[in-house]
C-alpha atoms as a PDB file:
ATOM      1  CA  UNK A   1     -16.959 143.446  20.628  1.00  0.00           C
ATOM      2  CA  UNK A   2     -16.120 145.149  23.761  1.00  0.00           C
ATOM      3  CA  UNK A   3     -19.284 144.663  25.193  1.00  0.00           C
ATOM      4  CA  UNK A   4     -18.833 140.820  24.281  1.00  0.00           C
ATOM      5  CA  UNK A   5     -15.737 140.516  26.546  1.00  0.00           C
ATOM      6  CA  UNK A   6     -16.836 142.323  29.153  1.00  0.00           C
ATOM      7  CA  UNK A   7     -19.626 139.657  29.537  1.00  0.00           C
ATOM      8  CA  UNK A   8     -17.608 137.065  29.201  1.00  0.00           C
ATOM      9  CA  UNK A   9     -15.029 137.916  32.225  1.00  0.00           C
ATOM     10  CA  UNK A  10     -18.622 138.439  33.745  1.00  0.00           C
ATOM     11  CA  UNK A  11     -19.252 134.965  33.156  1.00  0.00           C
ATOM     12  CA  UNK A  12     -16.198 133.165  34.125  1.00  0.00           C
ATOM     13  CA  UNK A  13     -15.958 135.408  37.652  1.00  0.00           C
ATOM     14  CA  UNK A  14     -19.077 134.282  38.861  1.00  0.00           C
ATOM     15  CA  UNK A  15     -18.229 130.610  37.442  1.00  0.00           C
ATOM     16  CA  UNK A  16     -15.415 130.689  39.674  1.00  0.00           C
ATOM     17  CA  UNK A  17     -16.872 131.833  42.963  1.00  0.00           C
ATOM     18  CA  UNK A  18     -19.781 129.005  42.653  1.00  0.00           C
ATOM     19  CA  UNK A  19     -20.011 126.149  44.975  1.00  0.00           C
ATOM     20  CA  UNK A  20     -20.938 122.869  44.380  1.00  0.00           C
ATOM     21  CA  UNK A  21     -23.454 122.199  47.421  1.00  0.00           C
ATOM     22  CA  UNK A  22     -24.418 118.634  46.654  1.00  0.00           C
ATOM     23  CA  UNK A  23     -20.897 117.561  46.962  1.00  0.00           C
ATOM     24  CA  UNK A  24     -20.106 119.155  50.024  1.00  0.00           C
ATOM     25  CA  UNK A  25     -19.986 117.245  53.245  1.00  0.00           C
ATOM     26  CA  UNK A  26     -18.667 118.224  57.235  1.00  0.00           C
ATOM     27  CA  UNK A  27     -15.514 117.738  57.845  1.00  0.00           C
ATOM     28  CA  UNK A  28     -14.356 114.559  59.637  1.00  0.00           C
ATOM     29  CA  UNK A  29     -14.439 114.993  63.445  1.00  0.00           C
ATOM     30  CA  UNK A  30     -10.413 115.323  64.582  1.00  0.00           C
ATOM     31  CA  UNK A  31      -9.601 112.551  66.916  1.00  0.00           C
ATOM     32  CA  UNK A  32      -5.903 112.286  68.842  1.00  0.00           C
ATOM     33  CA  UNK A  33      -4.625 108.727  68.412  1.00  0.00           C
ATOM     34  CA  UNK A  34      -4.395 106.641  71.926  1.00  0.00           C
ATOM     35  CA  UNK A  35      -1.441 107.257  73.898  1.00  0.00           C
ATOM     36  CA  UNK A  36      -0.186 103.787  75.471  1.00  0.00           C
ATOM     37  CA  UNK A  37      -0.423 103.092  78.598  1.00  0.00           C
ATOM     38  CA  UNK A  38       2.779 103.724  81.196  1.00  0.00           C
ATOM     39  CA  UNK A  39       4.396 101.435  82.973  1.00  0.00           C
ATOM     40  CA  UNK A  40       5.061 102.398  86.534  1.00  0.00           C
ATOM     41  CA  UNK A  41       8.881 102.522  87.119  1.00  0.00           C
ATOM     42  CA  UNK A  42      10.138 100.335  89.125  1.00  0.00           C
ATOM     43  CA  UNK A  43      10.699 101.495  93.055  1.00  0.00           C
ATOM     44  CA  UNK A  44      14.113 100.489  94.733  1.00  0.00           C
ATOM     45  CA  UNK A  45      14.380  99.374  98.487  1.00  0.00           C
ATOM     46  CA  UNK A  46      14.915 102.934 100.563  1.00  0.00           C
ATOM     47  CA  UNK A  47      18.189 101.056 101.569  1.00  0.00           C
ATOM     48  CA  UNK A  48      19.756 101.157  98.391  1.00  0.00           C
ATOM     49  CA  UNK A  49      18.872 105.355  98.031  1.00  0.00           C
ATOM     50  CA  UNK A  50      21.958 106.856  98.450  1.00  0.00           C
ATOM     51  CA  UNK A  51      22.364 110.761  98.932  1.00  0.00           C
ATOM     52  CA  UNK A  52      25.521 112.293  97.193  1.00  0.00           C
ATOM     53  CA  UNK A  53      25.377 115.916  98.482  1.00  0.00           C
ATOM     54  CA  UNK A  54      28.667 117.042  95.996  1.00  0.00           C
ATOM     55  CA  UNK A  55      30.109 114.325  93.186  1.00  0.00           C
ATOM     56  CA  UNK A  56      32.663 116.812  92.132  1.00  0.00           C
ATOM     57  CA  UNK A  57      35.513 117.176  95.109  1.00  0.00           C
ATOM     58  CA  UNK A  58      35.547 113.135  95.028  1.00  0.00           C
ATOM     59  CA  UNK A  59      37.444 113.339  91.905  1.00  0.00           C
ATOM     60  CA  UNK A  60      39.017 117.260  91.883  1.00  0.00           C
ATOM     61  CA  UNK A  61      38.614 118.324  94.980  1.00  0.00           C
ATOM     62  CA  UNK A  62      36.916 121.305  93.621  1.00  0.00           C
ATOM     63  CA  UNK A  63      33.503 122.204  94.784  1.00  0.00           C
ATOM     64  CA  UNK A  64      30.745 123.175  92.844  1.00  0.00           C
ATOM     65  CA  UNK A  65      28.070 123.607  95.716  1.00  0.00           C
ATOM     66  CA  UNK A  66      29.396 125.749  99.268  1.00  0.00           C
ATOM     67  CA  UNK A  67      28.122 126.923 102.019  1.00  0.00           C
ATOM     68  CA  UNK A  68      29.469 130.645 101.808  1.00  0.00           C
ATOM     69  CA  UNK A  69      30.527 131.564  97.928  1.00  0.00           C
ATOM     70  CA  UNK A  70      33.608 133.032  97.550  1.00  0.00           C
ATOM     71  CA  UNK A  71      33.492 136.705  97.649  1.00  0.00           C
ATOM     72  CA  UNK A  72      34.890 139.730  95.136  1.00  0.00           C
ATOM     73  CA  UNK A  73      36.603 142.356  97.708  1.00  0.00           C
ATOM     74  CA  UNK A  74      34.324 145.278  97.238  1.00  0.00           C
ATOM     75  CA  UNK A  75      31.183 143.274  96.189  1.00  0.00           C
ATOM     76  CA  UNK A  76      29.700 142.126  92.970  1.00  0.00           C
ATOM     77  CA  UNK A  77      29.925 145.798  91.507  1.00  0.00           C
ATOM     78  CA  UNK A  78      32.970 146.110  92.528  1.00  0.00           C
ATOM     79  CA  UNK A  79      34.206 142.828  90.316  1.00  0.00           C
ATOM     80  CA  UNK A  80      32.505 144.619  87.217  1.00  0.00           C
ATOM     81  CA  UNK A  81      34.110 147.332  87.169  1.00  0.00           C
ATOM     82  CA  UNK A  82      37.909 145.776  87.641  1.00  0.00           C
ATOM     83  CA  UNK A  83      36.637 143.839  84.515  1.00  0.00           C
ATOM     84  CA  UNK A  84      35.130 146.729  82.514  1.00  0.00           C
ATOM     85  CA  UNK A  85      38.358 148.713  83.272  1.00  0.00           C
ATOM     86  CA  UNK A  86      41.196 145.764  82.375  1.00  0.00           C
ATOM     87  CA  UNK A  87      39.093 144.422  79.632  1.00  0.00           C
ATOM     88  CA  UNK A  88      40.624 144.809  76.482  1.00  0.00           C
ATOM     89  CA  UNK A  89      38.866 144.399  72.917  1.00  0.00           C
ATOM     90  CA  UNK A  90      41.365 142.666  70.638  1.00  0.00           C
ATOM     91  CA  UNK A  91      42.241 144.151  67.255  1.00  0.00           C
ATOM     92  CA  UNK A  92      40.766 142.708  64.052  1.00  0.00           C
ATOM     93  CA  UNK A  93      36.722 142.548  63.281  1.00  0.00           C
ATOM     94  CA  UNK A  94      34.683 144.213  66.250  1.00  0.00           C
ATOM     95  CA  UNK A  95      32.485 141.653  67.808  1.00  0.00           C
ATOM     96  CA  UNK A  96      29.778 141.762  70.499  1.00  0.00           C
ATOM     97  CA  UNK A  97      28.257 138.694  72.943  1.00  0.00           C
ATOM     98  CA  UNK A  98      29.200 136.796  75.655  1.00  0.00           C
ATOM     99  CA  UNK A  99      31.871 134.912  76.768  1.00  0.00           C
ATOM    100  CA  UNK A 100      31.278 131.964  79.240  1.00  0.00           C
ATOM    101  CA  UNK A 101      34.878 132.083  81.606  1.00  0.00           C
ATOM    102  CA  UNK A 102      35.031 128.844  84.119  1.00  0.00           C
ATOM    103  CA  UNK A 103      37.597 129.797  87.003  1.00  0.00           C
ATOM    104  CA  UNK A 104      38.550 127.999  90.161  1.00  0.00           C
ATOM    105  CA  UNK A 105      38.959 130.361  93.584  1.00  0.00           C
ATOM    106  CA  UNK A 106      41.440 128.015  95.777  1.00  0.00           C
ATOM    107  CA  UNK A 107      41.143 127.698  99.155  1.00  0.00           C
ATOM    108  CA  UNK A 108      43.680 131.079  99.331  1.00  0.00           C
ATOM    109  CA  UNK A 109      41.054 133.089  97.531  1.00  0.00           C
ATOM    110  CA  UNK A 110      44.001 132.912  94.603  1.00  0.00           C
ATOM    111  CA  UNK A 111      42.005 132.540  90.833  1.00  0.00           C
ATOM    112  CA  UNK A 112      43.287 129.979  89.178  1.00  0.00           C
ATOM    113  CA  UNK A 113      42.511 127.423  86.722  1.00  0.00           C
ATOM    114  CA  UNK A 114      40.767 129.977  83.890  1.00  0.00           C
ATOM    115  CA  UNK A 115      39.386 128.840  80.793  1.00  0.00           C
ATOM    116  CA  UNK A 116      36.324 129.329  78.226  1.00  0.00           C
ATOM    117  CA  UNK A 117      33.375 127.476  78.919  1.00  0.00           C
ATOM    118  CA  UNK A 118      33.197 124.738  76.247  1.00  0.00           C
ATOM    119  CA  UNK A 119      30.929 126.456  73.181  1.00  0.00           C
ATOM    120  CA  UNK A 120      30.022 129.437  75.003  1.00  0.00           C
ATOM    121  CA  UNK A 121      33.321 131.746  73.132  1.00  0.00           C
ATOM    122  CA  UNK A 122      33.192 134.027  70.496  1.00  0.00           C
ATOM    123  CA  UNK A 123      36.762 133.875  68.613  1.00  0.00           C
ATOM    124  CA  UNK A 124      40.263 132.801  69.571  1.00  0.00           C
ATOM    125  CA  UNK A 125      41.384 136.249  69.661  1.00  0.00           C
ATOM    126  CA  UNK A 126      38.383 137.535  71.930  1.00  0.00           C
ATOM    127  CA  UNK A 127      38.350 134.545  74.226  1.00  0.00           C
ATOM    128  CA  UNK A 128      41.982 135.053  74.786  1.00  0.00           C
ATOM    129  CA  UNK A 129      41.261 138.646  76.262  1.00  0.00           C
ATOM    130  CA  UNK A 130      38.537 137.439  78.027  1.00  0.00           C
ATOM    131  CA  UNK A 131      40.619 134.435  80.112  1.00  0.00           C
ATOM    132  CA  UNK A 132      43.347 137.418  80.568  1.00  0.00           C
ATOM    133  CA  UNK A 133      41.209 140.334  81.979  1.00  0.00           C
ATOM    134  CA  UNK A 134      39.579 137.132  84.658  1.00  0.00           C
ATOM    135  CA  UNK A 135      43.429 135.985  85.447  1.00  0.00           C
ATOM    136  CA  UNK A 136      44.344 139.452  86.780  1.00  0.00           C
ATOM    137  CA  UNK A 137      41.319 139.107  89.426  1.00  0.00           C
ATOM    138  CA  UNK A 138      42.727 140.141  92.667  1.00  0.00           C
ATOM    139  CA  UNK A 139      42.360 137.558  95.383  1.00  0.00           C
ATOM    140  CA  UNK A 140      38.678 136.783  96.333  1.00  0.00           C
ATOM    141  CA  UNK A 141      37.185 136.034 100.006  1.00  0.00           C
ATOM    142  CA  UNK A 142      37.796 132.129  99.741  1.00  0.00           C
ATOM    143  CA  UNK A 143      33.951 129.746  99.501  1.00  0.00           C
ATOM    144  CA  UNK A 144      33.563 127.873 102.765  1.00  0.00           C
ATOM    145  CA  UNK A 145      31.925 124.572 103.098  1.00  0.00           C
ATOM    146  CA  UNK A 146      31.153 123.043 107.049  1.00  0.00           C
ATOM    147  CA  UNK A 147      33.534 126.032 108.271  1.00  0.00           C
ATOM    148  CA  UNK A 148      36.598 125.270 106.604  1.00  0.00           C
ATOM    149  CA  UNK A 149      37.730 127.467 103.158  1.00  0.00           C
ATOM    150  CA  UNK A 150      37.410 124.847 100.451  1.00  0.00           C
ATOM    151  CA  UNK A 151      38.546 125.682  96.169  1.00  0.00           C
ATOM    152  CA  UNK A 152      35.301 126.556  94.295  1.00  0.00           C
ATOM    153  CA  UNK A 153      34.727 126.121  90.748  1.00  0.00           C
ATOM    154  CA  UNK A 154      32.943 129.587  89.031  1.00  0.00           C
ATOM    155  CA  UNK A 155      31.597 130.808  86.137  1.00  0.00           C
ATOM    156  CA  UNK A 156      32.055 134.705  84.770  1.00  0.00           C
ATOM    157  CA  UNK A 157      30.284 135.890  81.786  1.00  0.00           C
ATOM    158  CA  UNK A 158      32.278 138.808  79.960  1.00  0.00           C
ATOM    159  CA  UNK A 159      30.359 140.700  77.460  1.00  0.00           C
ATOM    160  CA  UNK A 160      31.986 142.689  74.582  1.00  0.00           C
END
């Protein structure tokens, strides 16, 4: 009887490892389906081009784009290490990333004008320490723009 099932699981394993060879055909060749054709876009007379070096002072007065950036006294290393020092991690749940802090420098070199990036915070609690620690920035070296000190918009990122 043993000897009966073992043949028969014989059987069946090589049954299911055959292949039917008369039904078996190449694949079909892949083919990409036509892209349609583009239409040029349409070219306007090099009168009507107009340049706009800086959109942003037209309606703030705050410039995105200067000549000279506005400078931390001390350098760049200098700035991270005011911020690692006056940073302070909020109480509650630890978290760790980074938080996005938009500031303006004014034309003084004052910073002013702090708030979290839109969707780039963490939590209330640790976005509030982070717009803190960047309010208590000492006065920077103000941005220029065509020689004259001009308020420039910045972004810090503060990582817990």
């Amino acid at each position: 009887m043993a000897l009966g099932l073992l043949l028969l699981a014989a059987a069946t394993a090589c049954a299911q490892n055959s292949y039917n060879w008369w039904d078996a055909r190449p694949p079909a060749p892949v083919t990409s389906p036509p892209r349609p054709a583009r239409k040029p876009a349409p070219v306007a007379p090099s009168s009507a081009i107009v340049v706009v070096i800086d959109s942003l002072p037209l309606t703030t007065g705050k410039y995105t784009y200067v000549e000279v950036m506005p400078a931390f006294p001390g350098g760049t290393e200098s700035m991270l290490n005011f911020l690692r020092k006056n940073l302070q991690r909020p109480r509650g749940p630890r978290q760790h990333g980074r938080i996005l802090v938009n500031l303006i420098v004014s034309t003084t070199g004052e910073v002013t004008e702090v708030q979290v990036a839109p969707v780039h915070g963490l939590s209330p609690a640790y976005d509030a320490a982070a717009v803190e620690c960047v309010r208590r920035l000492p006065r920077f070296k103000p941005g220029h723009r065509e020689g004259k000190p001009v308020a420039t918009a910045l972004t810090l990122p503060v990582i817990f």
